[in-house]
C-alpha atoms as a PDB file:
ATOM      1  CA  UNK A   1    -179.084-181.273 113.993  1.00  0.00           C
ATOM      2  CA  UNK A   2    -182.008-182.025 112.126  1.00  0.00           C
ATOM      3  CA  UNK A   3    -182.326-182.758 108.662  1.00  0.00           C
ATOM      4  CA  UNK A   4    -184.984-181.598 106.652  1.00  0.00           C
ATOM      5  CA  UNK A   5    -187.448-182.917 104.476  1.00  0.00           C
ATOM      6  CA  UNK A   6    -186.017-182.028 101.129  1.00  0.00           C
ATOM      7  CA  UNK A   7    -182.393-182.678 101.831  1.00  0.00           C
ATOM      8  CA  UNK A   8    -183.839-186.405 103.313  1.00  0.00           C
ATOM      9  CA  UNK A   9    -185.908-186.663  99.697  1.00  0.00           C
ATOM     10  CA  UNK A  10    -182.519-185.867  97.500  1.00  0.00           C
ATOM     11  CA  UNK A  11    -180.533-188.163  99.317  1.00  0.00           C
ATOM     12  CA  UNK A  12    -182.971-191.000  98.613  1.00  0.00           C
ATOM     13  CA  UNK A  13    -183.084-189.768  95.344  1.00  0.00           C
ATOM     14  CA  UNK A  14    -179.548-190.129  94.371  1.00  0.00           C
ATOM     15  CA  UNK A  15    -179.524-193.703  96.655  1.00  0.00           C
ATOM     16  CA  UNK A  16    -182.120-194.862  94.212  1.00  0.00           C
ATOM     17  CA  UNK A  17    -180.158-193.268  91.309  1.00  0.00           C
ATOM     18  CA  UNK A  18    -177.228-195.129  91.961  1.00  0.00           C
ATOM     19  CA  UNK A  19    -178.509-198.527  92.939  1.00  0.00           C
ATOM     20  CA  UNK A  20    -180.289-198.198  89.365  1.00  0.00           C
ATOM     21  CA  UNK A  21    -177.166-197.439  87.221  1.00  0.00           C
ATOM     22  CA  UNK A  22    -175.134-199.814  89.077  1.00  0.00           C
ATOM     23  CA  UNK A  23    -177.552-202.987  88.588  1.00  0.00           C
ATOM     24  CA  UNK A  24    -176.543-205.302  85.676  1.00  0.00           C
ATOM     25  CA  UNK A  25    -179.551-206.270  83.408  1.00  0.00           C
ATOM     26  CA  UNK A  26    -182.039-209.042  84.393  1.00  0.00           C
ATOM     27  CA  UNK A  27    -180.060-210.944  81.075  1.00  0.00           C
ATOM     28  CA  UNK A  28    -178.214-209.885  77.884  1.00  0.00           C
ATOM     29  CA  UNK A  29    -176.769-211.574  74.886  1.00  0.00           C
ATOM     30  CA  UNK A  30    -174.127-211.298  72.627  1.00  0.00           C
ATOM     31  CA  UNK A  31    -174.770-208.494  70.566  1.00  0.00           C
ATOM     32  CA  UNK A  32    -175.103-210.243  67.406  1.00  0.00           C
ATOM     33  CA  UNK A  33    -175.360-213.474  65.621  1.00  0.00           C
ATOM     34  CA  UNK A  34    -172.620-216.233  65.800  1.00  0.00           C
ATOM     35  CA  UNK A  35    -172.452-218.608  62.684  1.00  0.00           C
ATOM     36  CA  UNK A  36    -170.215-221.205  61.666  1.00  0.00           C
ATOM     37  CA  UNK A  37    -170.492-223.230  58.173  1.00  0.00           C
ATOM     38  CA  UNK A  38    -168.279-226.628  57.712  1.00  0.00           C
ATOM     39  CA  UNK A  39    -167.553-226.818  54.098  1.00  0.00           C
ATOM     40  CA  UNK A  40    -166.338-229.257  51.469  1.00  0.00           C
ATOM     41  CA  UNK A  41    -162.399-229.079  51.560  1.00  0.00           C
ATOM     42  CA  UNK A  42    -162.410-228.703  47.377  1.00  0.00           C
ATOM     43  CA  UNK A  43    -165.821-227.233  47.070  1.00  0.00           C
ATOM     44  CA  UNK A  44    -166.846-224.552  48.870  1.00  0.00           C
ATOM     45  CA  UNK A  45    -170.246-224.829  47.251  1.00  0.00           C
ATOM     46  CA  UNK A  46    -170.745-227.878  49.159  1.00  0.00           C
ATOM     47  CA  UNK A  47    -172.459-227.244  52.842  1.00  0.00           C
ATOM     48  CA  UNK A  48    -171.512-229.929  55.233  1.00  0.00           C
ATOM     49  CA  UNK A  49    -172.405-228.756  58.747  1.00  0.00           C
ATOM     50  CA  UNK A  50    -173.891-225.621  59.913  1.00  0.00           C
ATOM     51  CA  UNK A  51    -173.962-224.037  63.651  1.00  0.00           C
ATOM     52  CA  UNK A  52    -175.909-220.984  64.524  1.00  0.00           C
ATOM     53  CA  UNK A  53    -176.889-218.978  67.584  1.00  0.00           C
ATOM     54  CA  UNK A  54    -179.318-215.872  66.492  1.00  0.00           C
ATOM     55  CA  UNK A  55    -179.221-212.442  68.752  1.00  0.00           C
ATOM     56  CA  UNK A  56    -182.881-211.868  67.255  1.00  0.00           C
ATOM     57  CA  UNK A  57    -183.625-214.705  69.787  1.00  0.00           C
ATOM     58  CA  UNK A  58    -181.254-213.420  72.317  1.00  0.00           C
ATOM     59  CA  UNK A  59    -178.162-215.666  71.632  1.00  0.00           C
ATOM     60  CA  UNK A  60    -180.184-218.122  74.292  1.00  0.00           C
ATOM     61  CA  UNK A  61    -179.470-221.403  71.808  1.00  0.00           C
ATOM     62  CA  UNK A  62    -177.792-223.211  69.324  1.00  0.00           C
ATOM     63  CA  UNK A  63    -178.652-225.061  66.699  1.00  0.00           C
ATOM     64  CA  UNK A  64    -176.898-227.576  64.076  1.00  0.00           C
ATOM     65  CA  UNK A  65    -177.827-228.674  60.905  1.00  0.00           C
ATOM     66  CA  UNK A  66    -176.626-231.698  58.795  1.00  0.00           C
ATOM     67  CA  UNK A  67    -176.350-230.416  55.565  1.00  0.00           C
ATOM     68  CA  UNK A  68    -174.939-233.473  53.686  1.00  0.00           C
ATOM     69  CA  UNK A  69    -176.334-236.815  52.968  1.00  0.00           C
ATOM     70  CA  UNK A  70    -173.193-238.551  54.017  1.00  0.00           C
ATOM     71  CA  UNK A  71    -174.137-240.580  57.234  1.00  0.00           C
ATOM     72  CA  UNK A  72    -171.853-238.632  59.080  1.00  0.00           C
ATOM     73  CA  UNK A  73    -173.002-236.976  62.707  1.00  0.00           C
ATOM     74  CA  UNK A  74    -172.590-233.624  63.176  1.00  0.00           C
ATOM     75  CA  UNK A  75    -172.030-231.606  65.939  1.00  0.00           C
ATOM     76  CA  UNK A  76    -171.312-227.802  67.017  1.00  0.00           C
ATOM     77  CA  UNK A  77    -168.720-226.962  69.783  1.00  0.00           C
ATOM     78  CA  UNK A  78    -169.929-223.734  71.515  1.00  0.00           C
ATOM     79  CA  UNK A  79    -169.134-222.003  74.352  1.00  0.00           C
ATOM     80  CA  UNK A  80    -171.447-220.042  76.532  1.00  0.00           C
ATOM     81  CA  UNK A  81    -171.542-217.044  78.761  1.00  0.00           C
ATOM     82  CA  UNK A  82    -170.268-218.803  81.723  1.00  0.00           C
ATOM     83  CA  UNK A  83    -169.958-222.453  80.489  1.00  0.00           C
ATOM     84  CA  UNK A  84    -166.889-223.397  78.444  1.00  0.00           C
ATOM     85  CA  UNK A  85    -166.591-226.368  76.098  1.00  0.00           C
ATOM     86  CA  UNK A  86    -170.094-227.518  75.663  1.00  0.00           C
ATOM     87  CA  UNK A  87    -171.239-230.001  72.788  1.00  0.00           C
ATOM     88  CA  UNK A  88    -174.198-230.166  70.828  1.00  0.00           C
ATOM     89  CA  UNK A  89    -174.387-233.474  68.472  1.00  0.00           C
ATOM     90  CA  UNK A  90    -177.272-234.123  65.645  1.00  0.00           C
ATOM     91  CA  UNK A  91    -177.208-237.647  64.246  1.00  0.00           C
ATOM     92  CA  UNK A  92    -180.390-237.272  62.616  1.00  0.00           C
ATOM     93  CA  UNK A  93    -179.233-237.009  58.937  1.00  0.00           C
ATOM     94  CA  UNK A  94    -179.665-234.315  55.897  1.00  0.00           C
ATOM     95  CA  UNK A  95    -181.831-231.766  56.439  1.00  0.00           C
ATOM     96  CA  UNK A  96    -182.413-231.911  60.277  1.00  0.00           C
ATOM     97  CA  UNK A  97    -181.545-229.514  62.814  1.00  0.00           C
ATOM     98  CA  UNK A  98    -180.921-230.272  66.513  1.00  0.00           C
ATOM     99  CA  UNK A  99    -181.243-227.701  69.379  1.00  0.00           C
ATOM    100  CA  UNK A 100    -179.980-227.082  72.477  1.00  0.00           C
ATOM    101  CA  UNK A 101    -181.606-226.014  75.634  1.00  0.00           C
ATOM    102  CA  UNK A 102    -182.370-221.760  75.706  1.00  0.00           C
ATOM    103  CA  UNK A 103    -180.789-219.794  78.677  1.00  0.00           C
ATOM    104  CA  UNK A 104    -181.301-215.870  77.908  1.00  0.00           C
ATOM    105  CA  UNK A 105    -179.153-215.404  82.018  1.00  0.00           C
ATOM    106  CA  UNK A 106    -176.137-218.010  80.471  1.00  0.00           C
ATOM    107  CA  UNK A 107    -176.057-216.966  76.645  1.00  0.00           C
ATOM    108  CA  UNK A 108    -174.380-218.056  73.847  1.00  0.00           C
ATOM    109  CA  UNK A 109    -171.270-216.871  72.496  1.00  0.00           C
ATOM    110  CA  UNK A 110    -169.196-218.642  70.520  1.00  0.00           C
ATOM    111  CA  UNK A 111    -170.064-221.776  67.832  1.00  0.00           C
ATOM    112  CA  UNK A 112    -168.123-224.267  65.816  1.00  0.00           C
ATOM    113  CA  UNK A 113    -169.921-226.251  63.117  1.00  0.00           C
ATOM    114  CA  UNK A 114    -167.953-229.967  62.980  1.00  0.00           C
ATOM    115  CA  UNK A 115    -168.491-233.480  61.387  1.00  0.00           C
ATOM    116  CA  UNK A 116    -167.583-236.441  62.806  1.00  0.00           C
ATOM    117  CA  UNK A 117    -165.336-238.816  60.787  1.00  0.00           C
ATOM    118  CA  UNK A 118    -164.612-242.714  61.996  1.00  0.00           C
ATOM    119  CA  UNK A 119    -160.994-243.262  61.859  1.00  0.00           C
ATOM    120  CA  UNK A 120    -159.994-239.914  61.003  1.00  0.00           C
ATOM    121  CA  UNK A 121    -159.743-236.599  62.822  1.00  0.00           C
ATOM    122  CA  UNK A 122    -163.016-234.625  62.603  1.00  0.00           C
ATOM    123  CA  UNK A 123    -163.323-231.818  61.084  1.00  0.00           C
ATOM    124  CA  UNK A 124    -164.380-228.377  61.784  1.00  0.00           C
ATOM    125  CA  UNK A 125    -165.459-224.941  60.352  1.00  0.00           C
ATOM    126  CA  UNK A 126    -163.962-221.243  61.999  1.00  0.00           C
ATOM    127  CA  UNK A 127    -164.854-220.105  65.034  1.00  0.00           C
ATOM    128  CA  UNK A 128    -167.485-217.517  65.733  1.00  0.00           C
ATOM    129  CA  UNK A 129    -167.670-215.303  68.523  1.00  0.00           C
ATOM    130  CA  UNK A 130    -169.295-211.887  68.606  1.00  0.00           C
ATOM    131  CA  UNK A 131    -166.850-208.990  67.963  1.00  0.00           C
ATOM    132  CA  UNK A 132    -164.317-210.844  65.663  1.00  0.00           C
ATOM    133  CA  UNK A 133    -165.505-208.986  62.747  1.00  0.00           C
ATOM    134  CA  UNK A 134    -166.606-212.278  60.780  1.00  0.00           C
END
C-alpha cells in the first residue's frame, strides 16, 4: 500500500505539532517578584536587611542590601529552581548591595533577608516564594 503525498504531509504535520507543544521553554522564571525585608523587632520603620529577586529581570538573581549602619553582615538565604539552600552574604556596610551570579535555565525562587549577630542567633525576615500571596 502506498501512501500518498498529502496523508505523508499531515502526518508530519501533526509530528511537528506535537514535538512543539510538548517542548518545555528554552528558560522561565518565577512568575513574579520575591522580596523579603528584615526589620527592627520594635520598629518596623527601621529597615535592617533587604533580599530581592525581580521577574522583570527574569528571577535570574538575587540581591541584598544592608540597610543599617550597625556593622552587622547581612545575608539572604534563597533557594533556586533546582538548587536548595544557597547563601548570599554582603559585608560591605549601609547602603551597599551584593549580587549573586544570574542563571535565567536555574531561576530564583524563594529569598530570606537575614543579619548576622555574634553571640546570638541571627535573625531573619519571612520567606518569599512566588504564589504565597505575600
Amino acid at each position: 500500500m502506498q501512501i500518498t503525498r498529502t496523508a505523508k504531509k499531515a502526518a508530519m504535520a501533526v509530528a511537528l505539532l506535537g514535538a512543539v507543544a510538548g517542548a518545555s521553554p528554552a528558560y522561565a522564571d518565577a512568575g513574579e517578584d520575591v522580596t523579603s525585608r528584615l526589620n527592627h523587632h520594635t520598629n518596623p520603620d527601621i529597615h535592617i536587611s533587604y533580599a530581592y529577586s525581580w521577574q522583570s529581570s527574569g528571577n535570574k538573581n538575587v540581591a541584598v542590601r544592608d540597610e543599617r549602619a550597625d556593622g552587622n553582615p547581612v545575608y539572604s538565604e534563597f533557594d533556586r529552581k533546582n538548587t536548595k539552600g544557597l547563601r548570599l552574604w554582603n559585608t560591605k556596610g549601609q547602603g551597599e548591595t551584593t549580587y549573586s551570579d544570574s542563571s535565567t535555565s536555574n531561576y530564583v525562587v524563594k529569598v530570606t533577608a537575614c543579619v548576622q549577630f555574634d553571640g546570638t542567633p541571627d535573625k531573619c525576615g519571612p520567606d518569599d516564594r512566588p504564589g504565597d500571596g505575600r
